[in-house]
PDB file of N, CA and C in Angstrom:
ATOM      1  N   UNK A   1      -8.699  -0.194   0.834  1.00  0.00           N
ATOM      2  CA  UNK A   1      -7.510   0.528   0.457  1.00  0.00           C
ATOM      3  C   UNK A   1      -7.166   1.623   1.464  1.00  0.00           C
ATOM      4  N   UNK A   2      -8.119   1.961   2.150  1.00  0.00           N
ATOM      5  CA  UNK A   2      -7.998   3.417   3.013  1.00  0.00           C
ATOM      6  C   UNK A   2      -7.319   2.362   3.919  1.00  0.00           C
ATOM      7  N   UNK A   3      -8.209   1.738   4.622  1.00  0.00           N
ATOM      8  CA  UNK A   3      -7.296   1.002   5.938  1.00  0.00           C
ATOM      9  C   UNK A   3      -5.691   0.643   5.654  1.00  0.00           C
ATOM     10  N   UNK A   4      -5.246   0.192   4.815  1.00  0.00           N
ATOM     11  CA  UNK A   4      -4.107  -0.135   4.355  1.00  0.00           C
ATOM     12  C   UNK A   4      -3.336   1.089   4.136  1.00  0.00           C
ATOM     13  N   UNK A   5      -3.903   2.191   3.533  1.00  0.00           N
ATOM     14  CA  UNK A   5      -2.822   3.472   2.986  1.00  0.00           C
ATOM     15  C   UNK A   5      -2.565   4.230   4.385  1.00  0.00           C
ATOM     16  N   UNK A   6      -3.572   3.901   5.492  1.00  0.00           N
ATOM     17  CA  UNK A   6      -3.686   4.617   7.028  1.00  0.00           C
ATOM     18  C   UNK A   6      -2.942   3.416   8.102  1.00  0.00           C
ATOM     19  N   UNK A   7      -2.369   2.480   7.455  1.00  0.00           N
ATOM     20  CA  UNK A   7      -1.919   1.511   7.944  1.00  0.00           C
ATOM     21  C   UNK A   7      -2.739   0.695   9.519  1.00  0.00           C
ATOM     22  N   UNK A   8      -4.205   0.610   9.178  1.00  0.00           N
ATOM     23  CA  UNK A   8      -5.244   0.333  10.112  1.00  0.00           C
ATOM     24  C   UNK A   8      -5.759  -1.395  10.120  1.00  0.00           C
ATOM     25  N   UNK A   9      -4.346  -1.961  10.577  1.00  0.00           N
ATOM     26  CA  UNK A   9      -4.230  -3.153  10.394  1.00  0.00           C
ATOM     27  C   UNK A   9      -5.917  -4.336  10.975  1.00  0.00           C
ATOM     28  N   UNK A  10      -6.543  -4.057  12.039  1.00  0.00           N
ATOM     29  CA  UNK A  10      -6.930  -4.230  12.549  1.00  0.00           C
ATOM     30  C   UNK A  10      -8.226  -3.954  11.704  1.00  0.00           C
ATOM     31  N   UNK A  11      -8.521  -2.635  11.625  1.00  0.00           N
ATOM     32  CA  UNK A  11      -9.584  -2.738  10.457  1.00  0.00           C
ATOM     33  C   UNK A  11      -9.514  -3.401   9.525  1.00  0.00           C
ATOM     34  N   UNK A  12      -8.588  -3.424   8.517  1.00  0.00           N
ATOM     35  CA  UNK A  12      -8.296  -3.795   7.448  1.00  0.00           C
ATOM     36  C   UNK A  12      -8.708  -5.311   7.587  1.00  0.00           C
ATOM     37  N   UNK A  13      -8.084  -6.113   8.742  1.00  0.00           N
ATOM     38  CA  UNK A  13      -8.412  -7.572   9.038  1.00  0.00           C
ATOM     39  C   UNK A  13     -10.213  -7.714   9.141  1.00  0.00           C
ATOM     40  N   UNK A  14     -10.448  -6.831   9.818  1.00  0.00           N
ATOM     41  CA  UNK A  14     -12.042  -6.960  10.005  1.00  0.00           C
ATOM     42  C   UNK A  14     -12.723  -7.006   8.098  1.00  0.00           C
ATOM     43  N   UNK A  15     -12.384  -5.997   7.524  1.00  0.00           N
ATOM     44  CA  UNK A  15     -13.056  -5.952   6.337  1.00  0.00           C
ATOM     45  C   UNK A  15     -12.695  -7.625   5.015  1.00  0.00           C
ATOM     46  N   UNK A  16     -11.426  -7.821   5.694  1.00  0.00           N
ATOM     47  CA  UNK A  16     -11.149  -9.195   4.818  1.00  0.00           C
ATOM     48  C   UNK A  16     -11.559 -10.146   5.353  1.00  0.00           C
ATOM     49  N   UNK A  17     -12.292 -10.572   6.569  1.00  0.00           N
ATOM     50  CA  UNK A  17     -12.977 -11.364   6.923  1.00  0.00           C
ATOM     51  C   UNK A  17     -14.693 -11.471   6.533  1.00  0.00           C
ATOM     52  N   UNK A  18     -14.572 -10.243   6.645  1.00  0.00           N
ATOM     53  CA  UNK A  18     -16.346 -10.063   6.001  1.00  0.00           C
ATOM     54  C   UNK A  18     -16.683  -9.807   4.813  1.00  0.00           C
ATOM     55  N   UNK A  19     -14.902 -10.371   4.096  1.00  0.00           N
ATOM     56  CA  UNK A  19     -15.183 -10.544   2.476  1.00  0.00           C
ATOM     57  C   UNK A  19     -14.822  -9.424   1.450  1.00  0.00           C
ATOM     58  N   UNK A  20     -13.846  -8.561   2.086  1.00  0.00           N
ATOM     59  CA  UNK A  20     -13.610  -7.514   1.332  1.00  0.00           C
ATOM     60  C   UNK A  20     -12.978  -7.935   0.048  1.00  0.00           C
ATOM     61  N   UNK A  21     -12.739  -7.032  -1.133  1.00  0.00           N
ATOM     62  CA  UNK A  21     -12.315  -7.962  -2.173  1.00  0.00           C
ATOM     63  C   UNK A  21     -10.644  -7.444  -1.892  1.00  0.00           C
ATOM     64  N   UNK A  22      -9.761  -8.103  -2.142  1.00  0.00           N
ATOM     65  CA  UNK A  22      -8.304  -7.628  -1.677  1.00  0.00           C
ATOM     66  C   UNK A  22      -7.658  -7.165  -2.380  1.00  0.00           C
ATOM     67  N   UNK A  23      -7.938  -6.956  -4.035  1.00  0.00           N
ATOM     68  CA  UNK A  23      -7.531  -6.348  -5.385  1.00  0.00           C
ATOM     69  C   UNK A  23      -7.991  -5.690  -5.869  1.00  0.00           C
ATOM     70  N   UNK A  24      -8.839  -4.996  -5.356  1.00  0.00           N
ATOM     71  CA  UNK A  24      -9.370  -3.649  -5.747  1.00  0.00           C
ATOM     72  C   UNK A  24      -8.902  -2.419  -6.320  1.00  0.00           C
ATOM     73  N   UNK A  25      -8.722  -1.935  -7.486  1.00  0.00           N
ATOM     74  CA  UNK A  25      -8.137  -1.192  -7.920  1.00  0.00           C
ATOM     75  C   UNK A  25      -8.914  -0.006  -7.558  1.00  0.00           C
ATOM     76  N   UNK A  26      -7.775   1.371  -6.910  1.00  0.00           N
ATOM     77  CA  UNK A  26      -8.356   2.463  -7.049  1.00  0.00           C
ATOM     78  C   UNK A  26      -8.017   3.069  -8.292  1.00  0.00           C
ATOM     79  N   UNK A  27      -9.802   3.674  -8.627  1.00  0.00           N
ATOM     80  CA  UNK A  27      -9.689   4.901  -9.820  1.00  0.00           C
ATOM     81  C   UNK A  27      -8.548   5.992  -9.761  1.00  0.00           C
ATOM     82  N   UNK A  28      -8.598   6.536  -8.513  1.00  0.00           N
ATOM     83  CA  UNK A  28      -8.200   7.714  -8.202  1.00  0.00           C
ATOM     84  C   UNK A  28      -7.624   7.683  -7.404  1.00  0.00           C
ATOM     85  N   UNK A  29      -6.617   8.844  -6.468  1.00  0.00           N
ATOM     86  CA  UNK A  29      -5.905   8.806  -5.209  1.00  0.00           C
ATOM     87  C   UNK A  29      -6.162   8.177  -4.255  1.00  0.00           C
ATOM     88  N   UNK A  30      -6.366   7.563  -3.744  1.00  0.00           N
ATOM     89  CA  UNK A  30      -6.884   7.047  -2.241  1.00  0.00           C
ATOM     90  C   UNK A  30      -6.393   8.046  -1.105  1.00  0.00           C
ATOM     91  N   UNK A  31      -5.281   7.920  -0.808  1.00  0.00           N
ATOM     92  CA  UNK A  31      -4.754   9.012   0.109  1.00  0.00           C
ATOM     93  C   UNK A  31      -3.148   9.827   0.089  1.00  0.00           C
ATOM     94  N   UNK A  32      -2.689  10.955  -0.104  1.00  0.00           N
ATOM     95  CA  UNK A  32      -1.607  11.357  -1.123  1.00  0.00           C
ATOM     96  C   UNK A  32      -0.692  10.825   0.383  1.00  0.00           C
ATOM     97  N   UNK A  33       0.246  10.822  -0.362  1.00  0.00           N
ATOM     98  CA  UNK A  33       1.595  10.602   0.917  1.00  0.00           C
ATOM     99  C   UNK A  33       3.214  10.922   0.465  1.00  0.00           C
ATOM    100  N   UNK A  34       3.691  11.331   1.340  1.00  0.00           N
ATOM    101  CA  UNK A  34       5.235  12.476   0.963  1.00  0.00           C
ATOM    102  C   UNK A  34       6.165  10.779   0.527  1.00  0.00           C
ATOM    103  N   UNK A  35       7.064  11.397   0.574  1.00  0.00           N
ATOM    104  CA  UNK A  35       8.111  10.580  -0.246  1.00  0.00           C
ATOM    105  C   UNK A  35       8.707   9.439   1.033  1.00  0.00           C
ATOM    106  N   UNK A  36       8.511   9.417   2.257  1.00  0.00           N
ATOM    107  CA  UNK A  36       8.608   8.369   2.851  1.00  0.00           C
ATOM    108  C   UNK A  36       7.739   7.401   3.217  1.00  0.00           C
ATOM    109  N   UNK A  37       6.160   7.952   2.795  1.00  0.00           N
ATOM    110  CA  UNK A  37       5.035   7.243   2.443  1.00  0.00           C
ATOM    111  C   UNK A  37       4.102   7.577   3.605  1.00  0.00           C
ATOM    112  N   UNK A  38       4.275   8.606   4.133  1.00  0.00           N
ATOM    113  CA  UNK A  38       3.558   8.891   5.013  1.00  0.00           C
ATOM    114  C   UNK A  38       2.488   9.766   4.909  1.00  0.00           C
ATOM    115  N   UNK A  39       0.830   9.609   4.960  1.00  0.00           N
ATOM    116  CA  UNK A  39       0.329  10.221   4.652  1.00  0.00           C
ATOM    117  C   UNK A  39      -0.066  11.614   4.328  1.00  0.00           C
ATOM    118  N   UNK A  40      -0.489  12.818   3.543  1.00  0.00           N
ATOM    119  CA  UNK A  40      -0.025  13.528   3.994  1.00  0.00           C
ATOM    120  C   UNK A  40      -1.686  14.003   4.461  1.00  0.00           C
ATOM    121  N   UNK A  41      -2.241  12.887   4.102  1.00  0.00           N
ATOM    122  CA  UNK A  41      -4.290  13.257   3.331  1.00  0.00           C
ATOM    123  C   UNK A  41      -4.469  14.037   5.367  1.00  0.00           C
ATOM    124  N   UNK A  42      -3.967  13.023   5.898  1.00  0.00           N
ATOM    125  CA  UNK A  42      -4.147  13.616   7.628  1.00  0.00           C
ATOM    126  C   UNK A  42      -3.753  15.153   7.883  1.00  0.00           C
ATOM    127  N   UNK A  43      -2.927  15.853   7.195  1.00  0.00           N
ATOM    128  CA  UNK A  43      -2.583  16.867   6.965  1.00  0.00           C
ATOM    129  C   UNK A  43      -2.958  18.394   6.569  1.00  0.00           C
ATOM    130  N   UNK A  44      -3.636  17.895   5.380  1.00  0.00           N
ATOM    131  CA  UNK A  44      -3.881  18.258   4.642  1.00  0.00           C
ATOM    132  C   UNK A  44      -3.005  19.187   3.325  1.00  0.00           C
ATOM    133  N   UNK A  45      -1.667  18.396   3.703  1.00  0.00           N
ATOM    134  CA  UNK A  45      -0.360  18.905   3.149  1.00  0.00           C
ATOM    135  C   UNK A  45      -1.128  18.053   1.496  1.00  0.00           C
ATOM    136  N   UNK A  46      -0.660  18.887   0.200  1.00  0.00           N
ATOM    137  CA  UNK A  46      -0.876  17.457  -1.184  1.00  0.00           C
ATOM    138  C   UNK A  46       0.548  17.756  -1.722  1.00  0.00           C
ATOM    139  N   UNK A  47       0.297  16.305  -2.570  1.00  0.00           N
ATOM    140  CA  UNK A  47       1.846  16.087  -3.288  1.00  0.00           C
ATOM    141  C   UNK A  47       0.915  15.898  -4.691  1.00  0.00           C
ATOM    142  N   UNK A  48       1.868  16.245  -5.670  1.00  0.00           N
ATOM    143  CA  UNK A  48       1.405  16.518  -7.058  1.00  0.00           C
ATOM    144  C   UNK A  48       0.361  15.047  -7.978  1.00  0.00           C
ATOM    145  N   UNK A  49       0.539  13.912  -7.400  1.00  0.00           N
ATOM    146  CA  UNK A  49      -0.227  13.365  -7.538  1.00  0.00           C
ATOM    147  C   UNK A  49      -0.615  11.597  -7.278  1.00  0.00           C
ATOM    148  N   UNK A  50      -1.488  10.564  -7.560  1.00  0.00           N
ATOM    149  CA  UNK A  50      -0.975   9.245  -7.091  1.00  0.00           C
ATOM    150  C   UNK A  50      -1.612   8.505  -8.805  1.00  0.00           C
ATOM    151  N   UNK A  51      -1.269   7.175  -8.572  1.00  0.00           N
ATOM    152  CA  UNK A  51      -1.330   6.605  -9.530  1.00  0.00           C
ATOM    153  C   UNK A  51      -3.101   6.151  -9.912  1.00  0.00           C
ATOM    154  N   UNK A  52      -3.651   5.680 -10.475  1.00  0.00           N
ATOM    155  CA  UNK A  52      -5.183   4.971 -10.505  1.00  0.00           C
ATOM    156  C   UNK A  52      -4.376   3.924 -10.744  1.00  0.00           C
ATOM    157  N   UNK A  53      -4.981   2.605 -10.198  1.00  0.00           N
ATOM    158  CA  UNK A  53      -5.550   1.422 -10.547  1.00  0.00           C
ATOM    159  C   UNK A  53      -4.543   0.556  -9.739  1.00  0.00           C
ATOM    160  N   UNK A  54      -3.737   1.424  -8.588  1.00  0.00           N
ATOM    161  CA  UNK A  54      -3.344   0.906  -6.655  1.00  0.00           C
ATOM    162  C   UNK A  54      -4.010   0.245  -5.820  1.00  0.00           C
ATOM    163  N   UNK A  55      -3.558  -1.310  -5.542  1.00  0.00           N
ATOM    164  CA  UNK A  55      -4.403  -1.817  -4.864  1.00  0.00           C
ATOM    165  C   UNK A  55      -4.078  -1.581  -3.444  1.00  0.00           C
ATOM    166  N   UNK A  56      -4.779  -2.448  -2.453  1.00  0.00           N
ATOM    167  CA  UNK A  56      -4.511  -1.683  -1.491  1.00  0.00           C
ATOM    168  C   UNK A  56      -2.993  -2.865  -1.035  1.00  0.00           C
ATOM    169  N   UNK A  57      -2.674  -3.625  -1.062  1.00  0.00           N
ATOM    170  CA  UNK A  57      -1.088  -4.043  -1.518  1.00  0.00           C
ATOM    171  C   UNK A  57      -0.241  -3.128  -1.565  1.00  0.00           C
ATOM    172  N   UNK A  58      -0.480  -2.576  -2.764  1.00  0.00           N
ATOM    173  CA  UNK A  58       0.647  -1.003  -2.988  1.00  0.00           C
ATOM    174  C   UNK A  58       0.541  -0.432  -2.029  1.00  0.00           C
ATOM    175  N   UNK A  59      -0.197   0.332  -1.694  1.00  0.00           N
ATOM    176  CA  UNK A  59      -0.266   1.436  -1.026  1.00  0.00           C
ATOM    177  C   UNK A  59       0.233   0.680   0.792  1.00  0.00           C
ATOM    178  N   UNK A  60       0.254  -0.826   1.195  1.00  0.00           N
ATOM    179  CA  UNK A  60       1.057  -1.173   2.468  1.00  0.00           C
ATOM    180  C   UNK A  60       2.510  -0.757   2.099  1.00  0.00           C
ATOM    181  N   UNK A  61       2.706  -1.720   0.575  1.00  0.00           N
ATOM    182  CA  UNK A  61       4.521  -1.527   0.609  1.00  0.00           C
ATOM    183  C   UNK A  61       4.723  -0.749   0.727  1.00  0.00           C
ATOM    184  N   UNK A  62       4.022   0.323  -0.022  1.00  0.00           N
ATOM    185  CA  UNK A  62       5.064   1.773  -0.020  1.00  0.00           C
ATOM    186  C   UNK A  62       4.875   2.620   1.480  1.00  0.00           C
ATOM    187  N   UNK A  63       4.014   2.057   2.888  1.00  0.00           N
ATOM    188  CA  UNK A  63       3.989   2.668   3.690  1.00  0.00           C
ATOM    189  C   UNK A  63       4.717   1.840   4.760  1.00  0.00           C
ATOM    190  N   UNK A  64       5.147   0.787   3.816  1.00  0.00           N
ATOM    191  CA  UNK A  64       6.483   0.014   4.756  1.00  0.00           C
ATOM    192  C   UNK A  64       6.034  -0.854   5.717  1.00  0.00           C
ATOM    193  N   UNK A  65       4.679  -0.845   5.901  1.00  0.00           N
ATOM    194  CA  UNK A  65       3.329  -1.752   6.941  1.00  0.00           C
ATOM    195  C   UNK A  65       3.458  -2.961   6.899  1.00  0.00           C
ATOM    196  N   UNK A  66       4.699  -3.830   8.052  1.00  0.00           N
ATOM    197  CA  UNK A  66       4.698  -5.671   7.765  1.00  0.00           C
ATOM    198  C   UNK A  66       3.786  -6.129   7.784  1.00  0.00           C
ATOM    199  N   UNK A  67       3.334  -5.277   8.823  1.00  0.00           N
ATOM    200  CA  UNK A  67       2.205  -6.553   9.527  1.00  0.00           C
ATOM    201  C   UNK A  67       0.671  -6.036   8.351  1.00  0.00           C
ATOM    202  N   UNK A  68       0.420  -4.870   7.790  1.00  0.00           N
ATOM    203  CA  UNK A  68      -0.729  -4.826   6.585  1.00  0.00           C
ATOM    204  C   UNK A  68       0.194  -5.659   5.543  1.00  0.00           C
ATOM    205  N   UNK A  69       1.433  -5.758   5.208  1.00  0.00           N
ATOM    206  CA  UNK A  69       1.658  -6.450   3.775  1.00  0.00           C
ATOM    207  C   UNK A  69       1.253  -7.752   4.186  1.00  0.00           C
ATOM    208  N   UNK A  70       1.609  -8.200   5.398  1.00  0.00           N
ATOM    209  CA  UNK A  70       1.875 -10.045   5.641  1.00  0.00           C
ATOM    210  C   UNK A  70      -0.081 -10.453   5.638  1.00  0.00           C
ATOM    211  N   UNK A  71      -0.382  -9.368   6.089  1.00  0.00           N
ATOM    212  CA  UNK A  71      -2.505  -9.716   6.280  1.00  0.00           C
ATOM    213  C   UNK A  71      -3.130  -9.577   5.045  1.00  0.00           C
ATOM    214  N   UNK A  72      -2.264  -8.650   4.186  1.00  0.00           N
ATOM    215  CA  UNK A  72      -2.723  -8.773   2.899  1.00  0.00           C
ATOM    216  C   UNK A  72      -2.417  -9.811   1.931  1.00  0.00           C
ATOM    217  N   UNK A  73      -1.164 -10.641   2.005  1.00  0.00           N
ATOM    218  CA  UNK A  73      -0.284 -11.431   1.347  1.00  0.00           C
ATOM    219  C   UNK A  73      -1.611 -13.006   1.864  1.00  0.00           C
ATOM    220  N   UNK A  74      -1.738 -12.905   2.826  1.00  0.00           N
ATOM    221  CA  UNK A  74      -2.517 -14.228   3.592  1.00  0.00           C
ATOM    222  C   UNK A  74      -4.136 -14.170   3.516  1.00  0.00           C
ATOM    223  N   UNK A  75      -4.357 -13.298   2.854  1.00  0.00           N
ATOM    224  CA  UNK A  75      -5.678 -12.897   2.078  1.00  0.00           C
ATOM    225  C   UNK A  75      -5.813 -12.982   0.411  1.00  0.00           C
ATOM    226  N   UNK A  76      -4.493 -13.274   0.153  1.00  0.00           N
ATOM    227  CA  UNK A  76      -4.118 -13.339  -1.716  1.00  0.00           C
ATOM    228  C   UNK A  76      -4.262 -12.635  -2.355  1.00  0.00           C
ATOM    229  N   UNK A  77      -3.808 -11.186  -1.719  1.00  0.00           N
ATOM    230  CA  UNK A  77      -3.408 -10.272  -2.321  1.00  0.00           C
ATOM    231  C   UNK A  77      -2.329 -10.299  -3.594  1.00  0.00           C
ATOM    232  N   UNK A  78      -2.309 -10.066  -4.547  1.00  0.00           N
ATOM    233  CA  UNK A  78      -1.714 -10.474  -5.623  1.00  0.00           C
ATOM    234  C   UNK A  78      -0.675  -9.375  -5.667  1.00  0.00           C
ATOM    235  N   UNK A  79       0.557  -9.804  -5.217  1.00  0.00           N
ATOM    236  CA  UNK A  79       2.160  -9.152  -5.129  1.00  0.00           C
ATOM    237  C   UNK A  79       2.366  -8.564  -6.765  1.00  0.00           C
ATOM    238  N   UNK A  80       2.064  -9.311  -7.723  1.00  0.00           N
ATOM    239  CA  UNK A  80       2.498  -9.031  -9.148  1.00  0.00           C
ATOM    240  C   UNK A  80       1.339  -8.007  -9.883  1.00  0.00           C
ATOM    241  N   UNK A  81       0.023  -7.671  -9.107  1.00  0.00           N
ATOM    242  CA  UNK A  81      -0.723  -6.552  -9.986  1.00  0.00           C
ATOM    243  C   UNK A  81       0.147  -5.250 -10.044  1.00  0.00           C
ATOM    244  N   UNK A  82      -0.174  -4.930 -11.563  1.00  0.00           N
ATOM    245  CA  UNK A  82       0.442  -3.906 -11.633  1.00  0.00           C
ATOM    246  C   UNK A  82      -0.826  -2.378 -11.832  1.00  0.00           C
ATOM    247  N   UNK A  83      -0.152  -1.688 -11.545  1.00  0.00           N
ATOM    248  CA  UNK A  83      -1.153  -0.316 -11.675  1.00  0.00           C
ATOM    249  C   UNK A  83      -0.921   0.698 -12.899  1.00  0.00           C
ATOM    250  N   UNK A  84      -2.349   1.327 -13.369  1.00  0.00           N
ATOM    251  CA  UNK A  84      -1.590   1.941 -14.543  1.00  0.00           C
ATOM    252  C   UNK A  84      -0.155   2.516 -15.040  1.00  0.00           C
ATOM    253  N   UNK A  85       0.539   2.527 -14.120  1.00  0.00           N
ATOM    254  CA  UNK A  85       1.634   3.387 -14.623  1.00  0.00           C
ATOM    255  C   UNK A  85       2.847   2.176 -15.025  1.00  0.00           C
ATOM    256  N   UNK A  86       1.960   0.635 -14.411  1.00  0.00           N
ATOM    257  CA  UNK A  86       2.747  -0.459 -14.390  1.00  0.00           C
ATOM    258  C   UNK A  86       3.702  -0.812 -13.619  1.00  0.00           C
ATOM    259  N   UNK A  87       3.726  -0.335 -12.524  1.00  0.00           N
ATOM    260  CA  UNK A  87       4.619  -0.605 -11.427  1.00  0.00           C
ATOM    261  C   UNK A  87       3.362  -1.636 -10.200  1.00  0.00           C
ATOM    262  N   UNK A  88       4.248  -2.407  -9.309  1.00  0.00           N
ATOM    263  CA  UNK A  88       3.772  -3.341  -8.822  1.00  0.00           C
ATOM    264  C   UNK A  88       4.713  -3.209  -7.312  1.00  0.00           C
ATOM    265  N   UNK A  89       3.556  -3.376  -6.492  1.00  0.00           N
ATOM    266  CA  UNK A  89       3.578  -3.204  -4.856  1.00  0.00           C
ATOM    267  C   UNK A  89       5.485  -3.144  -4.744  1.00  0.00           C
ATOM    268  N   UNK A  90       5.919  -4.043  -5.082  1.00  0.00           N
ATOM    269  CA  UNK A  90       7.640  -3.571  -5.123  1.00  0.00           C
ATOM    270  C   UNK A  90       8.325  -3.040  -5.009  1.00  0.00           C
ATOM    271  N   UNK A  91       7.851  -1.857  -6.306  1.00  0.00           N
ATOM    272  CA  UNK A  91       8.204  -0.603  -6.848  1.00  0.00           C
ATOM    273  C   UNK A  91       8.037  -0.135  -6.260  1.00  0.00           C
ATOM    274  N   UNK A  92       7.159   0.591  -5.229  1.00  0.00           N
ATOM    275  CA  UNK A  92       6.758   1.496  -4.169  1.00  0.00           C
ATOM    276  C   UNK A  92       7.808   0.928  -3.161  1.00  0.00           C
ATOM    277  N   UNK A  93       7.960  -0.310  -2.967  1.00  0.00           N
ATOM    278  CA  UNK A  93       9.166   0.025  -2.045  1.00  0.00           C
ATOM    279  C   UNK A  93      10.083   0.427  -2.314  1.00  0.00           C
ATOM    280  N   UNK A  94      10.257   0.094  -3.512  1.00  0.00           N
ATOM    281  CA  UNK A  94      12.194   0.331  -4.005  1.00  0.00           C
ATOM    282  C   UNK A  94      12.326   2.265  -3.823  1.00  0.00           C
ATOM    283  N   UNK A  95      11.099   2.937  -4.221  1.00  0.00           N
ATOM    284  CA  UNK A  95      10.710   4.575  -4.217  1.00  0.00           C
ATOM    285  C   UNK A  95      11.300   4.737  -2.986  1.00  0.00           C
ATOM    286  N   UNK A  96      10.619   4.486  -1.973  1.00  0.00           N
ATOM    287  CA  UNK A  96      10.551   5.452  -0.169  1.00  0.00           C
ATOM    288  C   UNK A  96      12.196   5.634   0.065  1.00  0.00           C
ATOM    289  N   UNK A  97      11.957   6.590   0.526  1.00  0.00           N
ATOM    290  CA  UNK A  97      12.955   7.574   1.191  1.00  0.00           C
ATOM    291  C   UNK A  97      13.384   7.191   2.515  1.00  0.00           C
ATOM    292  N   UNK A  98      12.115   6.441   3.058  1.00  0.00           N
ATOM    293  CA  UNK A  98      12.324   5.606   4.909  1.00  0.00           C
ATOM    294  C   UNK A  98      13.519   5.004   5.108  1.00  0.00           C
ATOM    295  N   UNK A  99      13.167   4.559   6.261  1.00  0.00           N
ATOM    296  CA  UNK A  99      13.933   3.205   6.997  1.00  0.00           C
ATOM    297  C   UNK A  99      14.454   2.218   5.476  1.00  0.00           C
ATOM    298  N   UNK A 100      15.667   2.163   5.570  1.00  0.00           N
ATOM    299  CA  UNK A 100      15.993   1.400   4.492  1.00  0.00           C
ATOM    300  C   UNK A 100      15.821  -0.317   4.914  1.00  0.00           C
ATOM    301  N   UNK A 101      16.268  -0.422   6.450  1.00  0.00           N
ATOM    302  CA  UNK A 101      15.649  -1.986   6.712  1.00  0.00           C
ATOM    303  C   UNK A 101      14.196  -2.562   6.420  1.00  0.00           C
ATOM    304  N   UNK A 102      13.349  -1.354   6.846  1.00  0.00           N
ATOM    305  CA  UNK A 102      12.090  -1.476   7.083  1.00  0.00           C
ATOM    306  C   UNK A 102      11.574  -1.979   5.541  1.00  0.00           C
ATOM    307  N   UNK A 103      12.234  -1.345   4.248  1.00  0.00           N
ATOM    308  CA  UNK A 103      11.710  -1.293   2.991  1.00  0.00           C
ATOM    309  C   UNK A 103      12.403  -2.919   2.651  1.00  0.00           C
ATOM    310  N   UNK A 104      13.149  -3.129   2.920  1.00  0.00           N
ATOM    311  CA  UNK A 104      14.238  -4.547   2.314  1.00  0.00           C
ATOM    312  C   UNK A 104      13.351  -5.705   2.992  1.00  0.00           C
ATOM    313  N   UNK A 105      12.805  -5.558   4.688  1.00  0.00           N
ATOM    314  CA  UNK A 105      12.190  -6.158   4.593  1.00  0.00           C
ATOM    315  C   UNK A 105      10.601  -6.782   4.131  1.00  0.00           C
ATOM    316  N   UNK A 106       9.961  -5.584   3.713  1.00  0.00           N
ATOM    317  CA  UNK A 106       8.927  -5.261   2.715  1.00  0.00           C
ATOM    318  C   UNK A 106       8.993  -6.613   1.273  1.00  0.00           C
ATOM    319  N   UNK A 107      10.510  -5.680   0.979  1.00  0.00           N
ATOM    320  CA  UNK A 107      10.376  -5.802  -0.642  1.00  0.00           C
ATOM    321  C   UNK A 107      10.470  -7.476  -0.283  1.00  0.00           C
ATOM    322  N   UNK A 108      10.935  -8.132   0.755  1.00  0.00           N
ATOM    323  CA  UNK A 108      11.774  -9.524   0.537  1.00  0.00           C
ATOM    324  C   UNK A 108      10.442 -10.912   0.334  1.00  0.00           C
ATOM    325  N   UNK A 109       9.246  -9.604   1.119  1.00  0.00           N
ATOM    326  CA  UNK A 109       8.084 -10.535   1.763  1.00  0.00           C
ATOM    327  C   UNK A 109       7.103 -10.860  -0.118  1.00  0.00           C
ATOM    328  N   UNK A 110       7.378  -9.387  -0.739  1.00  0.00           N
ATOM    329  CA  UNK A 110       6.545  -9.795  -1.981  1.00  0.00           C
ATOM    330  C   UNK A 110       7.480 -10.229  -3.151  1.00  0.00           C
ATOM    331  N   UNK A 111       8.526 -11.027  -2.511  1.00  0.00           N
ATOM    332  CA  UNK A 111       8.921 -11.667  -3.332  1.00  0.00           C
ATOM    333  C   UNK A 111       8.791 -12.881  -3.995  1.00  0.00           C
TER     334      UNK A 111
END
């Protein structure tokens, strides 16, 4: 989930080859990020809070990451988990404040 919320495509590929599980729900924050999804944990700026039970899926869409959504999608990452609050990798796109292309093409891939 960290590699994915830090958009560390390359890691992230390494850990799903050596079997990472790809639906992993986080308990807790993984890493906070401002309203265009950009981290802020590097910062040490916080935003009031994140959801539990974000896989690391969510946390690509909402950082707008093709190339982490498309490595996660081809690993079977499951587009439709939802997280406690019941929103699903989607939803985090439809949120960001970013690049509005960047998010459309996001949202189109977990469709």
């Amino acid at each position: 989930m960290i590699a994915a919320r830090l958009d560390l495509v390359e890691a992230a590929g390494i850990l799903l080859v050596h079997k990472a599980a790809v639906d992993t729900r986080a308990q807790d924050a993984v890493a906070q990020t401002d309203s265009t999804g950009d981290p802020l944990c590097m910062t040490g700026d916080k935003t009031a809070s994140d959801t539990p039970g974000r896989t690391a899926l969510s946390y690509a869409a909402e950082l707008a990451s093709p190339d982490m959504v498309r490595l996660l999608l081809d690993h079977d990452a499951d587009p439709n988990s939802r997280d406690s609050a019941g929103r699903r990798p989607a939803d985090y796109v439809k949120n960001r404040t970013g690049d509005p292309a960047q998010s459309a093409k996001i949202a189109e891939m977990l469709k």
